[in-house]
Protein backbone atom coordinates (compact mmCIF):
# COMPACT_ATOMS: atom_id res chain seq x y z
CA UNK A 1 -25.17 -15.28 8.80
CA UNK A 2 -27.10 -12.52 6.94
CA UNK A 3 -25.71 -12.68 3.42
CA UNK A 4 -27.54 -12.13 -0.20
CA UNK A 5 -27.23 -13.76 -3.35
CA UNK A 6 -28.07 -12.61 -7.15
CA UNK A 7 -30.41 -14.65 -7.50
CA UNK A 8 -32.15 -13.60 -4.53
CA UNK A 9 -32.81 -9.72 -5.21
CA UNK A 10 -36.13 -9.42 -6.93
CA UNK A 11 -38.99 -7.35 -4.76
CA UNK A 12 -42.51 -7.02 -4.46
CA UNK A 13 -43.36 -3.46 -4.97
CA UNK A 14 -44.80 -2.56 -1.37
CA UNK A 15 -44.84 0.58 0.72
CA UNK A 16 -42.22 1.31 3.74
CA UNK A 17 -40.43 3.38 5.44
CA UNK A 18 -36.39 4.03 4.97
CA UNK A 19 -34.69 1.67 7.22
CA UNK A 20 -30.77 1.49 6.29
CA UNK A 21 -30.08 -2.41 6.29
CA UNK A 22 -25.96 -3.37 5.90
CA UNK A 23 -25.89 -7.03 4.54
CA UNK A 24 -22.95 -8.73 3.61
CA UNK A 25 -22.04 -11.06 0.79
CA UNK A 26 -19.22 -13.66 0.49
CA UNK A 27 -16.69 -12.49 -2.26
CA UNK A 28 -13.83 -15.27 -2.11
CA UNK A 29 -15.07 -18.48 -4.77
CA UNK A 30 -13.66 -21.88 -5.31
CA UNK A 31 -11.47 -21.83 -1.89
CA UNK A 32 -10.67 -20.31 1.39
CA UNK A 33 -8.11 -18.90 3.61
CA UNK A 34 -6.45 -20.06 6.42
CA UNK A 35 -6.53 -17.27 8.94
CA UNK A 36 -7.12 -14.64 7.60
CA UNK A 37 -5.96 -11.15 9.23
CA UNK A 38 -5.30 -8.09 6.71
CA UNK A 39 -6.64 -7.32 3.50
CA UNK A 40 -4.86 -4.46 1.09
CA UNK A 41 -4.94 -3.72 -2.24
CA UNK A 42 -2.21 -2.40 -4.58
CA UNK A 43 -3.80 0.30 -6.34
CA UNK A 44 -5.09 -2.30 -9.25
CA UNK A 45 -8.14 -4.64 -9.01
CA UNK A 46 -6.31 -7.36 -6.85
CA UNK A 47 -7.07 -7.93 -3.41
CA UNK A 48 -3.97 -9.07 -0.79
CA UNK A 49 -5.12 -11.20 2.07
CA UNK A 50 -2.59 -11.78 4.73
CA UNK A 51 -2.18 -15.55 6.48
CA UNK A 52 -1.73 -15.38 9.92
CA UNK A 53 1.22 -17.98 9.36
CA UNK A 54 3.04 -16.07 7.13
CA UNK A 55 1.62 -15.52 3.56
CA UNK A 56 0.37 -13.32 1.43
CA UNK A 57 -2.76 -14.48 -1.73
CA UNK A 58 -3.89 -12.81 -4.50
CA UNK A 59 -7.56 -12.81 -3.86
CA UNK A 60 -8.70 -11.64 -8.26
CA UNK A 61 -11.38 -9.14 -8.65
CA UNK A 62 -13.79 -12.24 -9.62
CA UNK A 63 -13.39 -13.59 -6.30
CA UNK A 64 -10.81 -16.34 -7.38
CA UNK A 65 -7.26 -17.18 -5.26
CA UNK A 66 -4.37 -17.35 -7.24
CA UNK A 67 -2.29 -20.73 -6.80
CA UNK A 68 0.56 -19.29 -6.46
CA UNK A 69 1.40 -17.41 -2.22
CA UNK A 70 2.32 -13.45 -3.74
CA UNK A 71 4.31 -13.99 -0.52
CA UNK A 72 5.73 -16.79 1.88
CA UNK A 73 7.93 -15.92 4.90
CA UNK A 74 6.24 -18.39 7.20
CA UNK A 75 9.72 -19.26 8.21
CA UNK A 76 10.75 -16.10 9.81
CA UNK A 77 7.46 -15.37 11.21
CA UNK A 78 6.27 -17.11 14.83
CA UNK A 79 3.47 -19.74 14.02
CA UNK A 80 4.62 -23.31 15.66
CA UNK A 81 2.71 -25.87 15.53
CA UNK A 82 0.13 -26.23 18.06
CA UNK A 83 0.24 -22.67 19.33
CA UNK A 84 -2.99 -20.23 18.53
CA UNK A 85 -2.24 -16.71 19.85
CA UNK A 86 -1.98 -13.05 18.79
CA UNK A 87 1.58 -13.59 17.14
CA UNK A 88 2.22 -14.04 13.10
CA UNK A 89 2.05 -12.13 10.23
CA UNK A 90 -0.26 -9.36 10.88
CA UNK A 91 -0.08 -6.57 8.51
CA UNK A 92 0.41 -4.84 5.12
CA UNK A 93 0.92 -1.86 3.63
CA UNK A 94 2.06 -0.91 -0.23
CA UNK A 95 3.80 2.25 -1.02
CA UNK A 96 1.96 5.27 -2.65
CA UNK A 97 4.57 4.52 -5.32
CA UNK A 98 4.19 0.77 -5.59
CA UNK A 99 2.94 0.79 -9.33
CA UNK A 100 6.74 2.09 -10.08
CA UNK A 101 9.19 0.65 -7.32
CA UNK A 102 7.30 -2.34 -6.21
CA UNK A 103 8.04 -1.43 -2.52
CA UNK A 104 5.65 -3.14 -0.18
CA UNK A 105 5.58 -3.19 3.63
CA UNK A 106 4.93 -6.11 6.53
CA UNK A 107 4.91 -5.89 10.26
CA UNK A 108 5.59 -9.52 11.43
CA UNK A 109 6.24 -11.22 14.60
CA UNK A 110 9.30 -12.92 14.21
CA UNK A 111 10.61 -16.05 15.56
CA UNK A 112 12.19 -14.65 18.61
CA UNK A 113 9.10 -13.00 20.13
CA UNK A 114 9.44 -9.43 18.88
CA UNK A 115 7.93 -7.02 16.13
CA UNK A 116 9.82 -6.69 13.05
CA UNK A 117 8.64 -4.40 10.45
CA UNK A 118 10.58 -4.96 7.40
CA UNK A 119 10.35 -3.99 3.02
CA UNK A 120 10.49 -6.46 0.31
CA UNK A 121 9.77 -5.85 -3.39
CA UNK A 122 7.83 -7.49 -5.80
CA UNK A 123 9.76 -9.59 -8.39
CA UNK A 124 10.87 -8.29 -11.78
CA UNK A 125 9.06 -10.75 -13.95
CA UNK A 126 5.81 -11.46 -12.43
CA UNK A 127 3.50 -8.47 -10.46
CA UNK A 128 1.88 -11.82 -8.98
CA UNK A 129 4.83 -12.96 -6.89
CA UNK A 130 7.21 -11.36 -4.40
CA UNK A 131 10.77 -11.64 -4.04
CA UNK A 132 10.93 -13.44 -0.56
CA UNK A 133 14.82 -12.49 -0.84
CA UNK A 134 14.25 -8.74 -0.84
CA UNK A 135 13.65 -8.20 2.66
CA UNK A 136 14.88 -5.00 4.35
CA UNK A 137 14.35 -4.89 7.76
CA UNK A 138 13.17 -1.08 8.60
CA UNK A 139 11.95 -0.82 12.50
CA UNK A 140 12.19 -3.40 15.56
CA UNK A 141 11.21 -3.81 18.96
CA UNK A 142 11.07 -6.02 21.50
CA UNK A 143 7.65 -8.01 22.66
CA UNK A 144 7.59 -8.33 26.72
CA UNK A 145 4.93 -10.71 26.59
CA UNK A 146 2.44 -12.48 23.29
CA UNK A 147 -0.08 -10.67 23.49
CA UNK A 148 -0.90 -6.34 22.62
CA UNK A 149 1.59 -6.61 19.11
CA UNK A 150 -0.61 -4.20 17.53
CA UNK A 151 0.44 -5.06 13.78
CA UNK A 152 -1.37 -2.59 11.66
CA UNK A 153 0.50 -0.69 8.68
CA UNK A 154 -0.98 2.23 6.95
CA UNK A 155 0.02 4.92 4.77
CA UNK A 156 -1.09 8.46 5.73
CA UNK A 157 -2.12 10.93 3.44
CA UNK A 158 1.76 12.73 4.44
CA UNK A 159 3.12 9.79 2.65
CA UNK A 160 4.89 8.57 5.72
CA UNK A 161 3.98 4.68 7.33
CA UNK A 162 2.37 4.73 10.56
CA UNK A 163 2.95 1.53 12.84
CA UNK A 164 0.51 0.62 15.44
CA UNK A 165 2.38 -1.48 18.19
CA UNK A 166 -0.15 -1.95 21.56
CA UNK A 167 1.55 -1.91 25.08
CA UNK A 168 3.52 -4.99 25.14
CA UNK A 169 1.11 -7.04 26.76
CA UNK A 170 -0.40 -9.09 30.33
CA UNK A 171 -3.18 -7.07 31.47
CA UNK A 172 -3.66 -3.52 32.79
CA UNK A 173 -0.40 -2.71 31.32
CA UNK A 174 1.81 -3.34 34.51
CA UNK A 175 5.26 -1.66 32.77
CA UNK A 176 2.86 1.83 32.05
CA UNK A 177 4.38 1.06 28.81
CA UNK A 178 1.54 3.07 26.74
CA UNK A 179 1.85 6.44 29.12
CA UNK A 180 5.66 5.81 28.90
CA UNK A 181 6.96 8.38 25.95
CA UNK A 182 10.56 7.07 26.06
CA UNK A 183 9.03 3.49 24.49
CA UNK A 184 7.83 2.53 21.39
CA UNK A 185 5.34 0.55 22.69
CA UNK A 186 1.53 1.53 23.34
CA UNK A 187 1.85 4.08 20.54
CA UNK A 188 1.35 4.63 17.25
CA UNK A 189 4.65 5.48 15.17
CA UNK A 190 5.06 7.55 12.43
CA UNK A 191 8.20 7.07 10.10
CA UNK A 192 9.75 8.54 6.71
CA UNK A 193 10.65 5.17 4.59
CA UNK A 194 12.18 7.30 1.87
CA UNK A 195 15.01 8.71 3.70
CA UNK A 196 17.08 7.52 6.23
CA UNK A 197 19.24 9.01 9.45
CA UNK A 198 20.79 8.10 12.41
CA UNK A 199 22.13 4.55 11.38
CA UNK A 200 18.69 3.04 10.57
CA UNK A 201 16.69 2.61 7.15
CA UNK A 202 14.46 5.44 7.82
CA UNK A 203 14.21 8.94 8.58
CA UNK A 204 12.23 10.86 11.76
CA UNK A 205 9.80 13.11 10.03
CA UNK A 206 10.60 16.76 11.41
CA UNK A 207 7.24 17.34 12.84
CA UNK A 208 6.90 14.19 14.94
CA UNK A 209 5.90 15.54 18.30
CA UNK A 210 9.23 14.69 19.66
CA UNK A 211 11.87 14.47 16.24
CA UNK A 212 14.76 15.51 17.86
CA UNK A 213 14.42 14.85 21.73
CA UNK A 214 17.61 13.08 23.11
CA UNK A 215 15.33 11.11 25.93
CA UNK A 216 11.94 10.24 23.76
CA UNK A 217 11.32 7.89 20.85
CA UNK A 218 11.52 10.30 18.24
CA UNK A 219 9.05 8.05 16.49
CA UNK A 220 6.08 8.47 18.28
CA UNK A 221 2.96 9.87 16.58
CA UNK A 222 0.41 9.01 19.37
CA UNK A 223 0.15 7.46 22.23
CA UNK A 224 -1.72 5.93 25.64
CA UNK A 225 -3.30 3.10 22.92
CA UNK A 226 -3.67 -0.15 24.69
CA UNK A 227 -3.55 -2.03 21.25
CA UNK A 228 -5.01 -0.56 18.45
CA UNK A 229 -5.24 -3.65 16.09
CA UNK A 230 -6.70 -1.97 13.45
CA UNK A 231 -6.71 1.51 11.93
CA UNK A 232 -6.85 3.41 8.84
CA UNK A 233 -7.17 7.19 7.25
CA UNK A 234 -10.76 8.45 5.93
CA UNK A 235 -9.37 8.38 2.20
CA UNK A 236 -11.67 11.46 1.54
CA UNK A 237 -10.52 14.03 4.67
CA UNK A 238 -7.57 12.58 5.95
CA UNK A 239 -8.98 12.08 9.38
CA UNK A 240 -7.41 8.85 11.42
CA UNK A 241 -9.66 6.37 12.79
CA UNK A 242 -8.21 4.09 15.66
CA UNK A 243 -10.15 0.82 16.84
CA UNK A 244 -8.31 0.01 20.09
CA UNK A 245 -9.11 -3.52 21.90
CA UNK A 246 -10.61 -2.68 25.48
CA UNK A 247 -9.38 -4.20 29.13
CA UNK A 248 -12.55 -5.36 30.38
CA UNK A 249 -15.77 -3.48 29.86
CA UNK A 250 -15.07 -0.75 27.23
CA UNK A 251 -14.26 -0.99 23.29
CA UNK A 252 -12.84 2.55 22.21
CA UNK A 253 -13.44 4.21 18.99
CA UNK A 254 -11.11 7.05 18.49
CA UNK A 255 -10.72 9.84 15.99
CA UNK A 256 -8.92 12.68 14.91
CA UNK A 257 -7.58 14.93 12.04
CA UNK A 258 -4.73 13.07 10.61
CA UNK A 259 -2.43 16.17 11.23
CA UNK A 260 -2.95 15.83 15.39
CA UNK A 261 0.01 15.44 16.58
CA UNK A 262 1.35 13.79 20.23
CA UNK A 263 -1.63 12.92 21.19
CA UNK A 264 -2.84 10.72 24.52
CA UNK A 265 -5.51 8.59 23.93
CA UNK A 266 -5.35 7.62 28.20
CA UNK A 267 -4.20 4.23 28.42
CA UNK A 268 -3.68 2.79 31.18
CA UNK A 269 -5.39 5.62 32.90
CA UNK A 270 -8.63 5.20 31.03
CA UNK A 271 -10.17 2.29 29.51
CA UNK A 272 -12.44 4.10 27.08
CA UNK A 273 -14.00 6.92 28.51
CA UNK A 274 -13.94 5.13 32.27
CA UNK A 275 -11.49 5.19 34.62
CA UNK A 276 -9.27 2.42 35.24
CA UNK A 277 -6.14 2.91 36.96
CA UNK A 278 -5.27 6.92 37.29
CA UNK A 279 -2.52 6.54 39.91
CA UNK A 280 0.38 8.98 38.68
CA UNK A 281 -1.66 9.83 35.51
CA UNK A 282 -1.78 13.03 33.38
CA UNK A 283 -4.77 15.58 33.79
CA UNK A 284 -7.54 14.58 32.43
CA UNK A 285 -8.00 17.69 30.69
CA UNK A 286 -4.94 16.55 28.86
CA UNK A 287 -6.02 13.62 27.41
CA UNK A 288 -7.90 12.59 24.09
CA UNK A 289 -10.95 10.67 24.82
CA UNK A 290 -12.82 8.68 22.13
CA UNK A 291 -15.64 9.56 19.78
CA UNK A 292 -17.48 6.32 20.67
CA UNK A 293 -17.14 2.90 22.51
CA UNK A 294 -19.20 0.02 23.29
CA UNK A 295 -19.34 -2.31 26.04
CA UNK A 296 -17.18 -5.52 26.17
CA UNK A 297 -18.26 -6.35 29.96
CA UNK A 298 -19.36 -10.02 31.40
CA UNK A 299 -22.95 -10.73 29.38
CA UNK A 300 -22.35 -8.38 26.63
CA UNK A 301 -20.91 -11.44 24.13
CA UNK A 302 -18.49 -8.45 22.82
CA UNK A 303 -14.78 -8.75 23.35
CA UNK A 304 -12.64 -6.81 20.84
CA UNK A 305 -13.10 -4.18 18.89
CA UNK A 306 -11.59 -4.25 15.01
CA UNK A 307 -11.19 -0.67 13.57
CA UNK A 308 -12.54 -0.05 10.01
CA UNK A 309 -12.42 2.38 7.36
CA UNK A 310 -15.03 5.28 6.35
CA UNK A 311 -16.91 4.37 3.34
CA UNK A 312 -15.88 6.57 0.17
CA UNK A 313 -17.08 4.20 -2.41
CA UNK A 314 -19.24 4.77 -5.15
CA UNK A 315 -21.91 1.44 -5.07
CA UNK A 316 -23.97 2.42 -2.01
CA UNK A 317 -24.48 6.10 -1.55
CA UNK A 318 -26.40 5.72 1.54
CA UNK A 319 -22.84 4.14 3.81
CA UNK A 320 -21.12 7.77 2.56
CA UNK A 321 -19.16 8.92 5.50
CA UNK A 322 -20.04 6.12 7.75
CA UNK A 323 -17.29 4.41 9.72
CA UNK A 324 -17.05 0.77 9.67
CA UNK A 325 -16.30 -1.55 13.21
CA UNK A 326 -17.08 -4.87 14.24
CA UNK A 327 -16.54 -7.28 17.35
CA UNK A 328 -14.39 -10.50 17.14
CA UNK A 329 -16.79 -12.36 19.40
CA UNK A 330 -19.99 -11.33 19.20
CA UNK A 331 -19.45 -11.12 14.86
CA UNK A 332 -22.01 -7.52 15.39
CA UNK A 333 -20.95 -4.69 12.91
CA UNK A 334 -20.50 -0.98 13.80
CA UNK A 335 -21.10 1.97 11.99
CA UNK A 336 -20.25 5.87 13.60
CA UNK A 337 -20.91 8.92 12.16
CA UNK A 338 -18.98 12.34 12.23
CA UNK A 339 -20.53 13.13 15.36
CA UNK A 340 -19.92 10.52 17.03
CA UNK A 341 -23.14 8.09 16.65
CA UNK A 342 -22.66 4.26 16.96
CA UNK A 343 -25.15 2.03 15.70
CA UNK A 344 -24.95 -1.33 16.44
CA UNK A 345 -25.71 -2.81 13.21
CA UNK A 346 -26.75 -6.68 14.59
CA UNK A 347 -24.75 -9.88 14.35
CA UNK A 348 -23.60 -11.12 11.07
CA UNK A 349 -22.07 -14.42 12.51
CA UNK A 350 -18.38 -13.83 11.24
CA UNK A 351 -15.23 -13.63 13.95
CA UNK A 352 -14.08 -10.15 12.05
CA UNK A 353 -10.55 -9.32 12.84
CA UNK A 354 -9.89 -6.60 9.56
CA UNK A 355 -11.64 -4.82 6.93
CA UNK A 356 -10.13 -3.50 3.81
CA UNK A 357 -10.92 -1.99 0.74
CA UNK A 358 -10.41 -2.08 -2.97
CA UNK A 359 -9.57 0.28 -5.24
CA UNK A 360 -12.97 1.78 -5.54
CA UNK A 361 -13.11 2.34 -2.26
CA UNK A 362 -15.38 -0.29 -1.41
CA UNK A 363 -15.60 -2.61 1.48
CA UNK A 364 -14.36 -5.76 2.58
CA UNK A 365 -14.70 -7.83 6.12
CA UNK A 366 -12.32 -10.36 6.86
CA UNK A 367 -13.53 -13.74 8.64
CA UNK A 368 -10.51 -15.26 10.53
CA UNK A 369 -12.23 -18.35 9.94
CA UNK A 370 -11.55 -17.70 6.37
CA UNK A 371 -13.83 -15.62 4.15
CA UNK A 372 -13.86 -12.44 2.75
CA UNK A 373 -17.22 -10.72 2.28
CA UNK A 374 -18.18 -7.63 0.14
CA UNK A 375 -20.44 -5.01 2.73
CA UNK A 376 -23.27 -4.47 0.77
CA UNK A 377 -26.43 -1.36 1.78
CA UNK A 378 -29.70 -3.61 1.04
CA UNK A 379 -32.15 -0.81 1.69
CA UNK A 380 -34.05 0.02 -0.75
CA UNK A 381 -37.17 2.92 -0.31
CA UNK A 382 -40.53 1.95 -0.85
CA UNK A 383 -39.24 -2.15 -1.54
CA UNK A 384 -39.05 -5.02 1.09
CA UNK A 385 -37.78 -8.19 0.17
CA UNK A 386 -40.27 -11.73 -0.38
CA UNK A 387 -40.02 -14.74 -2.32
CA UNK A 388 -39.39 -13.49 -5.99
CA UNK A 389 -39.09 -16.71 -8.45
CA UNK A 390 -40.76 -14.96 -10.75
CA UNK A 391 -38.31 -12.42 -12.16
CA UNK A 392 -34.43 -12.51 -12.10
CA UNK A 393 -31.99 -10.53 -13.58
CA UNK A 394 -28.64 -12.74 -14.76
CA UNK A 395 -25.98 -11.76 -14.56
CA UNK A 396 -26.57 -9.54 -11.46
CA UNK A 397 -24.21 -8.31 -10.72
CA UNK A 398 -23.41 -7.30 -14.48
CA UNK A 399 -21.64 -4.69 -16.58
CA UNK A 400 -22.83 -4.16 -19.70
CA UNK A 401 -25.90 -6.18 -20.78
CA UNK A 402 -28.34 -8.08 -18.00
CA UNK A 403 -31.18 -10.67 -19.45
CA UNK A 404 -34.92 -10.17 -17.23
CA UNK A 405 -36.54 -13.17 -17.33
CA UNK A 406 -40.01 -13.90 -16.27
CA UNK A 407 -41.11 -17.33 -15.27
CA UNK A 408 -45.17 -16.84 -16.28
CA UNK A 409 -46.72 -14.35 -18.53
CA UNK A 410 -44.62 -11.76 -20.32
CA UNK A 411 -43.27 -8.51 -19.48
CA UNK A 412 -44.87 -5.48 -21.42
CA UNK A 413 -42.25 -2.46 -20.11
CA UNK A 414 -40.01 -1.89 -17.99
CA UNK A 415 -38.28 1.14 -15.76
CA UNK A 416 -34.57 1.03 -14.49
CA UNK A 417 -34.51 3.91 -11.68
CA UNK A 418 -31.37 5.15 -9.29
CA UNK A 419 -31.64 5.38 -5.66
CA UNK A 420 -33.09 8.83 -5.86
CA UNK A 421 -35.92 7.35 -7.75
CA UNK A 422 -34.68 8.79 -11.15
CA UNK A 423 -36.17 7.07 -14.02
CA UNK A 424 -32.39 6.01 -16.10
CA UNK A 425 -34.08 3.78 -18.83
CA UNK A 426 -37.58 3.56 -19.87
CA UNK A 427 -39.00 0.88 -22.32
CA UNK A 428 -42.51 -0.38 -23.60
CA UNK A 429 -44.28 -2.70 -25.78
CA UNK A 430 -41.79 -5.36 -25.06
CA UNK A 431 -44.40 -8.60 -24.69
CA UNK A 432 -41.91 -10.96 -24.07
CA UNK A 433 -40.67 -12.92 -21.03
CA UNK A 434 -37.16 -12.68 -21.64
CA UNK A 435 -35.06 -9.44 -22.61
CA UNK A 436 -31.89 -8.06 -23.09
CA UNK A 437 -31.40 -4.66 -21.46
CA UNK A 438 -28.13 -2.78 -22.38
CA UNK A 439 -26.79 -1.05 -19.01
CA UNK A 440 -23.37 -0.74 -20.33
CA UNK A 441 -23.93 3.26 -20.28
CA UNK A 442 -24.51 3.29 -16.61
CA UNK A 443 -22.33 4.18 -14.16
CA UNK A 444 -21.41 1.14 -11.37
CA UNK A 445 -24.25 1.31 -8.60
CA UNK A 446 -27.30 -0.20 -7.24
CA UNK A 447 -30.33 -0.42 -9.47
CA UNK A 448 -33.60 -0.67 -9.52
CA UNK A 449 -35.53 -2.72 -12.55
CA UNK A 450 -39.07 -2.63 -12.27
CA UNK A 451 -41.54 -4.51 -14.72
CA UNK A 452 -45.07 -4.99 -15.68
CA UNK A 453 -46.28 -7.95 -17.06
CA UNK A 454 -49.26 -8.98 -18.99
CA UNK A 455 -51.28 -9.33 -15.87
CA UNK A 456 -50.96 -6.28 -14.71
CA UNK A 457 -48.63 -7.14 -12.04
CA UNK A 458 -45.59 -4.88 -11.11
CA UNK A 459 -42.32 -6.73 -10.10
CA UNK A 460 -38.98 -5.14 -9.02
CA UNK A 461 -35.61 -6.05 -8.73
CA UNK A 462 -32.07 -4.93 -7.60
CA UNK A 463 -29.73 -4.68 -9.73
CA UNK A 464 -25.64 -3.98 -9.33
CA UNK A 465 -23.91 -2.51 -11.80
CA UNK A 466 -20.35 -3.07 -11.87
């Protein structure tokens, strides 16, 4: 598995070309989790990593796991013993006004076989633990078969939750559940939590493409989505991003301006971009087709897409605007840009099935197998990395002061430089082989600290300021 460590980000000073490298680094310490399938944050420094089985841990901005479950319903949600499929807790989503009314979201699968998507609050005397007892069962629907639940919660930019749910299940859809408008299933849904009508805990936004319709489900946003496990908004333009699982031979990327309403993604008439079964199927001119896919056929070691987020963070300049994917099988990460391009990134080991991000912005991978890693851009113009036991930085990463420390000979000066190749600090006459540089005036990023020592030698490291 490609992953870095501090200690292991000092350079030789060499010439190259720009080559963007994506490596990944493990962020959880002192534990794991067991199955991992959602990660969300709260608006604060605290991670939330969802448990397949039911429970919800405080993964701490210092990569420790509190003790303590923020949440355990494991006995309303479908894990028994012995049985490893797609059911179980399998997403999150806080309100935009969590920080005052402590209103969080879960879609579960509970013990009868079907989606429930319900509200609980945090407690009153601790923002570390839930109130299990809170629940308030929003939407439901029922699960024809285990496998397709979607599970996905997000906030859009509107302020209402969208709800992915896949088509039910078995293969090649065989209800034509996902082309079928009067179902919730196959779709993604789109409700108003904060008002309610018609007898249930929420409302129909008015300009749902069919709020109002006395034969549709009023709470369909999109739909012809086979089962789009994962998907988020670009935090910066709004735009949704759908990863939807493939049949046989096709992963599907899709993507659209959040405010696109009632639209067909194809499903079952289309896997992807190919045909696959169009009997009785809409024109094609009137379908949405995706803005990239991969292959998932027999040799490929792909199998399942999981849908990302675009980058918007602040630490690696070069991922701006980048989407983020990744294959459950194959453990290969994805990255599209806003015209479309996929570039398949290489194998990083991991069986991803979610990404998430923190505050910040930046990103997170989730390892079903339990680990959480930080996505990290390694490249670095005009630097490759080598063996450097010569010169580390500690603490790196570091916030306000960083020590360099030279194993032979003595540094004499000493550049810190941005990406752009900006000189930030400048220092000479130093003639020492340890020394304490003050970075707490820079702003969080990636680094470069470049010495020379006594020898006449020039060595560089990376360096990430928090």
């Amino acid at each position: 598995m490609r992953t870095i460590t501090p200690f292991l980000l000092c350079l030789f000073f060499v010439a190259i070309g720009y080559s963007q490298q994506i490596e990944i680094e493990q962020f959880n310490t002192g534990g794991s989790f067991s199955q991992p399938v959602d990660l969300q944050n709260a608006g604060d420094d605290r991670l939330f990593v969802v448990e397949k089985a039911g429970v919800i841990k405080i993964l701490n901005s210092d990569g420790t796991i509190n003790g303590t479950p923020f949440l355990d319903i494991n006995s309303i949600v479908f894990n028994p013993a012995g049985v490893n499929d797609e059911r179980g807790l399998l997403g999150l989503a806080f309100h935009p006004d969590y920080q005052s009314n402590g209103y969080f979201y879960v879609n579960y699968i509970d013990n009868s076989g079907d989606t429930q998507v319900s509200r609980f609050n945090v407690s009153a005397g601790d923002p570390d633990i839930a109130d299990a007892g809170s629940e308030l069962e929003i939407i439901d629907y029922i699960q024809p078969f285990t496998n397709h639940n979607g599970g996905a919660l997000a906030f859009g930019p509107d302020g209402y939750l969208y709800i992915a749910s896949g088509d039910g299940g078995s293969s090649g859809d065989p209800g034509d559940r996902a082309q079928n408008t009067t179902l919730k299933l196959g779709k993604l849904l789109r409700i108003d939590i904060d008002n309610t009508g018609g007898g249930n805990n929420y409302a129909i936004p008015g300009d749902n493409p069919f709020a109002g319709s006395v034969t549709e489900a009023q709470e369909i946003w999109a739909y012809g989505l086979r089962n789009p496990w994962r998907f988020s908004f670009d935090s910066q333009t709004g735009d949704l991003w759908i990863g939807d699982v493939g049949q046989n031979d096709v992963e599907e990327i899709n993507k659209e301006p959040g405010t696109s309403a009632g639209l067909n993604y194809g499903w079952r008439c289309y896997e992807g971009s190919q045909p696959f079964n169009t009997t009785g199927c809409p024109p094609m001119g009137t379908l949405t087709f995706p803005i990239a896919e991969y292959s998932s056929s027999s040799g490929s070691g792909n199998c399942s897409v999981t849908g990302g987020y675009v980058y918007r963070g602040s630490m690696w300049p070069g991922l701006q605007g980048l989407y983020f994917a990744a294959d459950v099988c194959s453990g290969k990460l994805f990255t599209v840009d806003g015209g479309g391009t996929l570039v398949d990134r290489g194998g990083y080991g991991g069986s991803w099935v979610s990404f998430g991000v923190n505050n910040d912005d930046e990103l997170f991978v989730v390892d079903i197998s339990g680990n959480i890693y930080r996505i990290v851009d390694a490249t670095i113009a005009g630097v490759e990395d080598t063996n450097a036991a010569e010169f580390t930085l500690v603490p790196n990463p570091a916030k306000n002061t960083v020590s360099l420390e030279l194993d032979f000979g003595t540094i004499e000066s000493l550049e810190v430089t941005d990406l752009t190749g900006a000189v930030i600090i400048s220092e000479e006459n130093i003639s020492n082989n340890n020394h304490q540089l003050n970075i707490s005036h820079l702003t969080a990023g990636l680094y470069l600290v470049s010495i020379q020592t006594d020898s006449g030698l020039r060595r560089v490291c990376k360096l990430l300021v928090q």
